[in-house]
C-alpha atoms as a PDB file:
ATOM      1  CA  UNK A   1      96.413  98.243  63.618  1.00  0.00           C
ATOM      2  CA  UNK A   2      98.952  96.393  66.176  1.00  0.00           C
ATOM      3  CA  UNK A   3     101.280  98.542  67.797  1.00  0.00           C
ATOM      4  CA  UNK A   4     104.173  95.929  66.903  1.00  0.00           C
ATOM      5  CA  UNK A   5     103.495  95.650  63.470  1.00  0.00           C
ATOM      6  CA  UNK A   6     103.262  99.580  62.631  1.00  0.00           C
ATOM      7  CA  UNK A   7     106.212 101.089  61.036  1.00  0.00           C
ATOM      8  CA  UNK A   8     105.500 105.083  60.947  1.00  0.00           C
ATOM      9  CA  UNK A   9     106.883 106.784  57.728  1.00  0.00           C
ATOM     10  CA  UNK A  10     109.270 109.739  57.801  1.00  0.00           C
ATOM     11  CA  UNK A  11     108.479 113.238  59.956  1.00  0.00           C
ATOM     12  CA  UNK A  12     108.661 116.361  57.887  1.00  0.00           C
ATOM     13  CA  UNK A  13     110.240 118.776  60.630  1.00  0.00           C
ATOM     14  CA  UNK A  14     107.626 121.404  60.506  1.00  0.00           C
ATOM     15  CA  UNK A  15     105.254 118.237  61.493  1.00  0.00           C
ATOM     16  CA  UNK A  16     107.270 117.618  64.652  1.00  0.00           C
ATOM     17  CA  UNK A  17     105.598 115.660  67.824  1.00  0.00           C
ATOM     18  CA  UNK A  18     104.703 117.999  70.885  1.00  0.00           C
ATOM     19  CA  UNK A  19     103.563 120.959  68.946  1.00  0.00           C
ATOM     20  CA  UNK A  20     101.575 123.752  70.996  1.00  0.00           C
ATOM     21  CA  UNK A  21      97.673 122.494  70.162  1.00  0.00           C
ATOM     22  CA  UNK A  22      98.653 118.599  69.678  1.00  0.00           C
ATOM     23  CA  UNK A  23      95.863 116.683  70.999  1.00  0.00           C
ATOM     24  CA  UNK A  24      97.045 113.673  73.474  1.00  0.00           C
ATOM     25  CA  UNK A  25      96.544 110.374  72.356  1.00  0.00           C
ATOM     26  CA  UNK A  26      93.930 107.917  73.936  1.00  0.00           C
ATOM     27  CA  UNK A  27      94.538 104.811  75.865  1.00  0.00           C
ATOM     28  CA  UNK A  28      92.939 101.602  73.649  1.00  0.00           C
ATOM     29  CA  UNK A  29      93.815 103.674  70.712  1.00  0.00           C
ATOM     30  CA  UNK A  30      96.662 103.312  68.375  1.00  0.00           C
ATOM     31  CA  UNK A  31      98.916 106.009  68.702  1.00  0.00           C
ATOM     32  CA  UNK A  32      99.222 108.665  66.215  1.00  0.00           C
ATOM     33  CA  UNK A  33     101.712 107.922  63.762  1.00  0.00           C
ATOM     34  CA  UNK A  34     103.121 111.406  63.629  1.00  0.00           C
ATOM     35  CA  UNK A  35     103.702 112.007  67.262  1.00  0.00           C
ATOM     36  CA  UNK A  36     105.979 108.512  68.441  1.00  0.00           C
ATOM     37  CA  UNK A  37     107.749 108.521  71.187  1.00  0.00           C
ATOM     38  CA  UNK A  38     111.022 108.252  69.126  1.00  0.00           C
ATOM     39  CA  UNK A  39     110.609 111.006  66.820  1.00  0.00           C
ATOM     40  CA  UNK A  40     109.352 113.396  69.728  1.00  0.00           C
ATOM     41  CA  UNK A  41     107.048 113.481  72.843  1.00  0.00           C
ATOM     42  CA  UNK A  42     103.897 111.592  72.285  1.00  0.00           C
ATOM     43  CA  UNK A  43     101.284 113.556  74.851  1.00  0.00           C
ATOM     44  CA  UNK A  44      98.821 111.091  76.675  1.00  0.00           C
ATOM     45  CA  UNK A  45      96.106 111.980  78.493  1.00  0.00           C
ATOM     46  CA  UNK A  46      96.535 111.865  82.334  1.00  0.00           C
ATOM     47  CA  UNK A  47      94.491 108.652  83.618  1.00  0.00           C
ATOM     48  CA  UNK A  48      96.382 105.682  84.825  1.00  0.00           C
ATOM     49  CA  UNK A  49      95.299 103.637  81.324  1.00  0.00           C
ATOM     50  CA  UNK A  50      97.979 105.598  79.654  1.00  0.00           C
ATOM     51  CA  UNK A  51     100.625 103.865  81.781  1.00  0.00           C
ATOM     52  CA  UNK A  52      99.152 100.772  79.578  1.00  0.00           C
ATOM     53  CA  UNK A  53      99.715 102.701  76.375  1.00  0.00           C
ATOM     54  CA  UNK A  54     103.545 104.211  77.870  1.00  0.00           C
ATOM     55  CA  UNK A  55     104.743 100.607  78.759  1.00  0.00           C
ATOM     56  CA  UNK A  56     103.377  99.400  74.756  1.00  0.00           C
ATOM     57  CA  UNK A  57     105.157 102.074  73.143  1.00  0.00           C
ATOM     58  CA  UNK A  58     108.227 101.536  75.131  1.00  0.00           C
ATOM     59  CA  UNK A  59     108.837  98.154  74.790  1.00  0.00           C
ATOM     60  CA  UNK A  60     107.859  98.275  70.661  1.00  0.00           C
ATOM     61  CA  UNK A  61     110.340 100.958  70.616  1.00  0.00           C
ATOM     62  CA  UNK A  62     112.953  98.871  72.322  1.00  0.00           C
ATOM     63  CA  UNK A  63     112.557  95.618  70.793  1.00  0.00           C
ATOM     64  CA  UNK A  64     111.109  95.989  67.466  1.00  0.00           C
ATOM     65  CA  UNK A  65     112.576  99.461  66.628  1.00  0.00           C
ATOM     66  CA  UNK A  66     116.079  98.854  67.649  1.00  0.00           C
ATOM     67  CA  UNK A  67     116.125  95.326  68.627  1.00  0.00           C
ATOM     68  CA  UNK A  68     116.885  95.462  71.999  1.00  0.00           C
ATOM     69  CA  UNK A  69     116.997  92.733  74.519  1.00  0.00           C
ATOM     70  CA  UNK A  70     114.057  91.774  76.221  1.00  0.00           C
ATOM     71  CA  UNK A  71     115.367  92.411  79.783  1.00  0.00           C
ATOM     72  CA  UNK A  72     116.577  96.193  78.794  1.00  0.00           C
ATOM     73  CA  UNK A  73     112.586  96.587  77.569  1.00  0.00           C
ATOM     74  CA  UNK A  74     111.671  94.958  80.547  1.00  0.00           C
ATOM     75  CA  UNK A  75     113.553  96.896  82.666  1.00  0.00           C
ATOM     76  CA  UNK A  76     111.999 100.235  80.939  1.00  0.00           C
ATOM     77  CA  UNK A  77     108.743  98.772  80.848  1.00  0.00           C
ATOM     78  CA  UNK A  78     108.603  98.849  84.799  1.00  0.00           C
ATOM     79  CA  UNK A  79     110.387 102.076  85.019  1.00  0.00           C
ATOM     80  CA  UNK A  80     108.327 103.929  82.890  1.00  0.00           C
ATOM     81  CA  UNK A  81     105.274 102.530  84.278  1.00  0.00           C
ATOM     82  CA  UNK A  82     106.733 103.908  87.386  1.00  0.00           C
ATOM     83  CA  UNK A  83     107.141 107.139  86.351  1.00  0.00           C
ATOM     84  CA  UNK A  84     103.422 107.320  84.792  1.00  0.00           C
ATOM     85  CA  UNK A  85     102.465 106.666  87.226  1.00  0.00           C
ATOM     86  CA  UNK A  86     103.989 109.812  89.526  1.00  0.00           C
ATOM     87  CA  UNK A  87     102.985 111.954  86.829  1.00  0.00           C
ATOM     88  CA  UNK A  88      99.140 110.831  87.172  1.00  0.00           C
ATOM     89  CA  UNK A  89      98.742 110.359  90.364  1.00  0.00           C
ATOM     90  CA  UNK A  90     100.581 114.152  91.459  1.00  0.00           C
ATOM     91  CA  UNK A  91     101.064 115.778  88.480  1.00  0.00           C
ATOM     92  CA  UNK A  92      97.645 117.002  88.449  1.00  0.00           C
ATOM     93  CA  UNK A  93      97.463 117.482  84.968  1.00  0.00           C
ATOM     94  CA  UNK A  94      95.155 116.777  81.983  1.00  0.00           C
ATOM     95  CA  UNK A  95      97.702 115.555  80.169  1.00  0.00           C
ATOM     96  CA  UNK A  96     102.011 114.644  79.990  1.00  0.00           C
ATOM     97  CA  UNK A  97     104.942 113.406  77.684  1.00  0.00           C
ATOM     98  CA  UNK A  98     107.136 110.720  76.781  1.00  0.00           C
ATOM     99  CA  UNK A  99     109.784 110.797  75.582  1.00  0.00           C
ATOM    100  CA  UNK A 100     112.546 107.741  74.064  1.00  0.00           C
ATOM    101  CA  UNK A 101     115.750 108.420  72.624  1.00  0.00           C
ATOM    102  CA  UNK A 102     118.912 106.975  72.006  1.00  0.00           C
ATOM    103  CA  UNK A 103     122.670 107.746  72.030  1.00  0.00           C
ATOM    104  CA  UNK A 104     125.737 105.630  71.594  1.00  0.00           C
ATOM    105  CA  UNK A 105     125.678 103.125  74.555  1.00  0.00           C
ATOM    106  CA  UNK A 106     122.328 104.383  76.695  1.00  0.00           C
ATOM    107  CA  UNK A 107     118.702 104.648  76.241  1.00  0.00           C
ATOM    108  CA  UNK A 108     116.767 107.474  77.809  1.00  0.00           C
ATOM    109  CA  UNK A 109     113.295 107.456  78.484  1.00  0.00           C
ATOM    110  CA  UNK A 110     111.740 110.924  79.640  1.00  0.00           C
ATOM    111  CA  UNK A 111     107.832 112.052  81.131  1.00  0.00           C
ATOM    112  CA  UNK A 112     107.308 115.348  81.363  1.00  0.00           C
ATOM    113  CA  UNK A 113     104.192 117.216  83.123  1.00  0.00           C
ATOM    114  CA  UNK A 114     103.446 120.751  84.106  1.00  0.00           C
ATOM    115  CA  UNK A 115     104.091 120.213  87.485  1.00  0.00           C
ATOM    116  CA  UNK A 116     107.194 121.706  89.617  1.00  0.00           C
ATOM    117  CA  UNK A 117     106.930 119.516  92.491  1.00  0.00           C
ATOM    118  CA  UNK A 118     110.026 117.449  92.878  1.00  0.00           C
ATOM    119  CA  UNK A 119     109.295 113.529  92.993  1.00  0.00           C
ATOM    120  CA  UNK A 120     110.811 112.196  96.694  1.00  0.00           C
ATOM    121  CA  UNK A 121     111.489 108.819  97.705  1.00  0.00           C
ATOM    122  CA  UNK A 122     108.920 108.056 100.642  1.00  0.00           C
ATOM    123  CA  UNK A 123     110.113 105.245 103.235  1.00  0.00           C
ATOM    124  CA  UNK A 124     108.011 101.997 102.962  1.00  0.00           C
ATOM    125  CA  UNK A 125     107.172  99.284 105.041  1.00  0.00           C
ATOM    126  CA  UNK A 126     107.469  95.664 104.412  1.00  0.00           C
ATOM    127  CA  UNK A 127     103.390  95.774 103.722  1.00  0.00           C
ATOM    128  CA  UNK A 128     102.747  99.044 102.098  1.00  0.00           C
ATOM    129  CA  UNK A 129     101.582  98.132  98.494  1.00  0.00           C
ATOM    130  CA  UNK A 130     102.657 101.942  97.068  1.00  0.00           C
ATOM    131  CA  UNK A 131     105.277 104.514  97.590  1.00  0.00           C
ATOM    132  CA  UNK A 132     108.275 102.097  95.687  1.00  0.00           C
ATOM    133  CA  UNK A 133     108.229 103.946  92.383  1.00  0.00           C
ATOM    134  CA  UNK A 134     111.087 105.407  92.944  1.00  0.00           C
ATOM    135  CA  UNK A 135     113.199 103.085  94.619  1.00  0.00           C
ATOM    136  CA  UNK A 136     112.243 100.662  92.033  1.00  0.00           C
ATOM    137  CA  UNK A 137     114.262 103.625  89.374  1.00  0.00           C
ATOM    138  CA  UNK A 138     116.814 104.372  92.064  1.00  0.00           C
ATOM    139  CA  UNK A 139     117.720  99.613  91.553  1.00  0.00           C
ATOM    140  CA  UNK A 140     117.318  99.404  88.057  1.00  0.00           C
ATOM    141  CA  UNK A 141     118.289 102.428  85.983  1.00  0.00           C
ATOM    142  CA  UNK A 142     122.006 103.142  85.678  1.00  0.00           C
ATOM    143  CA  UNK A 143     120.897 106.782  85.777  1.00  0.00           C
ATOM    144  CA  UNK A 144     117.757 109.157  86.608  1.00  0.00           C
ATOM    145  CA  UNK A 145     116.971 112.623  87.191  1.00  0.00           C
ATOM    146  CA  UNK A 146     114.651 115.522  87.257  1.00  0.00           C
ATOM    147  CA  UNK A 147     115.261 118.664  84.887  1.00  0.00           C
ATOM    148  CA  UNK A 148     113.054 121.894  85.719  1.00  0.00           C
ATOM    149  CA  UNK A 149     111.728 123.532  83.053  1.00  0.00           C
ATOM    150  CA  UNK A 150     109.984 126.799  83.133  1.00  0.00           C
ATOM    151  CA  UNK A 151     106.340 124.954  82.769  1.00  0.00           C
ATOM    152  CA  UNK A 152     107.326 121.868  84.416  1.00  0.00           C
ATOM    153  CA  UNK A 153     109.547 119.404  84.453  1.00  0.00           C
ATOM    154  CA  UNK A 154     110.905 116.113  83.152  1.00  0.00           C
ATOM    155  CA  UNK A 155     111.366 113.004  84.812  1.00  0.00           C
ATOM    156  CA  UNK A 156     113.909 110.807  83.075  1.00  0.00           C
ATOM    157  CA  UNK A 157     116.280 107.596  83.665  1.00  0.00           C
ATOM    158  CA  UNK A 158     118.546 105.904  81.404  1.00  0.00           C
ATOM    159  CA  UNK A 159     119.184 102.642  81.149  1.00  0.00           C
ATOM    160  CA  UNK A 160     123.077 101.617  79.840  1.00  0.00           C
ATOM    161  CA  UNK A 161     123.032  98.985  76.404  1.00  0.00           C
ATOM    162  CA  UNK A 162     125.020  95.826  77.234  1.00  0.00           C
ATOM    163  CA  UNK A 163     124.628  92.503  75.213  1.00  0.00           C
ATOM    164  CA  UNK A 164     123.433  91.239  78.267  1.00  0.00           C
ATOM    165  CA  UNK A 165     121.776  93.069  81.573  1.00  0.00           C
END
């Protein structure tokens, strides 16, 4: 089933996403229809081929959910591929969340994981090829943040809607 094409039917609440015992959903699968990203957190399995499946339901979520721009979903795209890809690589977890919402004027895009360790901004050289995750959040998103949680914590950034970025 293509990911574009796939409009999920209504969520009775006591089927909510992110339930305690809600298995995570597998990269070169199509996600489960009852946990998307914009009806609650969609849990995907730790491995850096989820950052794949994060940047696919992003953008359809953007631009064929709410019609969005393609530069905002661009924009996302790289950011939450960014922040994947923190939760993989020091997370050290089996699995984490994403989250997408929407309020008037901002989109807000959110991965979670069970670790408490703060994400820091490491200096880089001109010819380091990692460590620019976070700068790359600190250019593009209008906003971003951690929130500690009791089991964790959640990595987010917002990105402002404009008719034109």
């Amino acid at each position: 089933m293509s990911l574009a094409a796939h409009v999920p039917p209504p969520i009775p609440a006591h089927d909510a996403p992110g339930r305690a015992g809600d298995r995570p959903e597998r990269p070169g699968r199509a996600p489960d229809p009852t946990r998307e990203p914009w009806v609650g957190e969609v849990r995907l399995v730790s491995r850096p081929e989820s950052a794949g499946v994060a940047r696919r339901l992003t953008r359809h979520q953007l631009q064929s959910r709410w019609l969005l721009g393609p530069k905002l979903a661009d924009d996302a795209v790289l950011l939450v591929s960014e922040l994947v890809g923190n939760a993989v690589a020091h997370a050290g977890a089996h699995v984490f969340g994403l989250r997408i919402r929407r309020r008037r004027g901002w989109v807000r895009v959110e991965v979670r994981d069970p670790s408490r360790a703060l994400p820091c901004r490491l200096p880089v050289g001109e010819t380091d090829v990692s460590g620019r995750g976070l700068w790359l959040v600190e250019q593009l998103a209008d906003r971003w943040g951690v929130d500690l949680l009791p089991d964790g914590k959640t990595t987010w950034f917002e990105l402002r809607l404009a008719k034109e970025r």
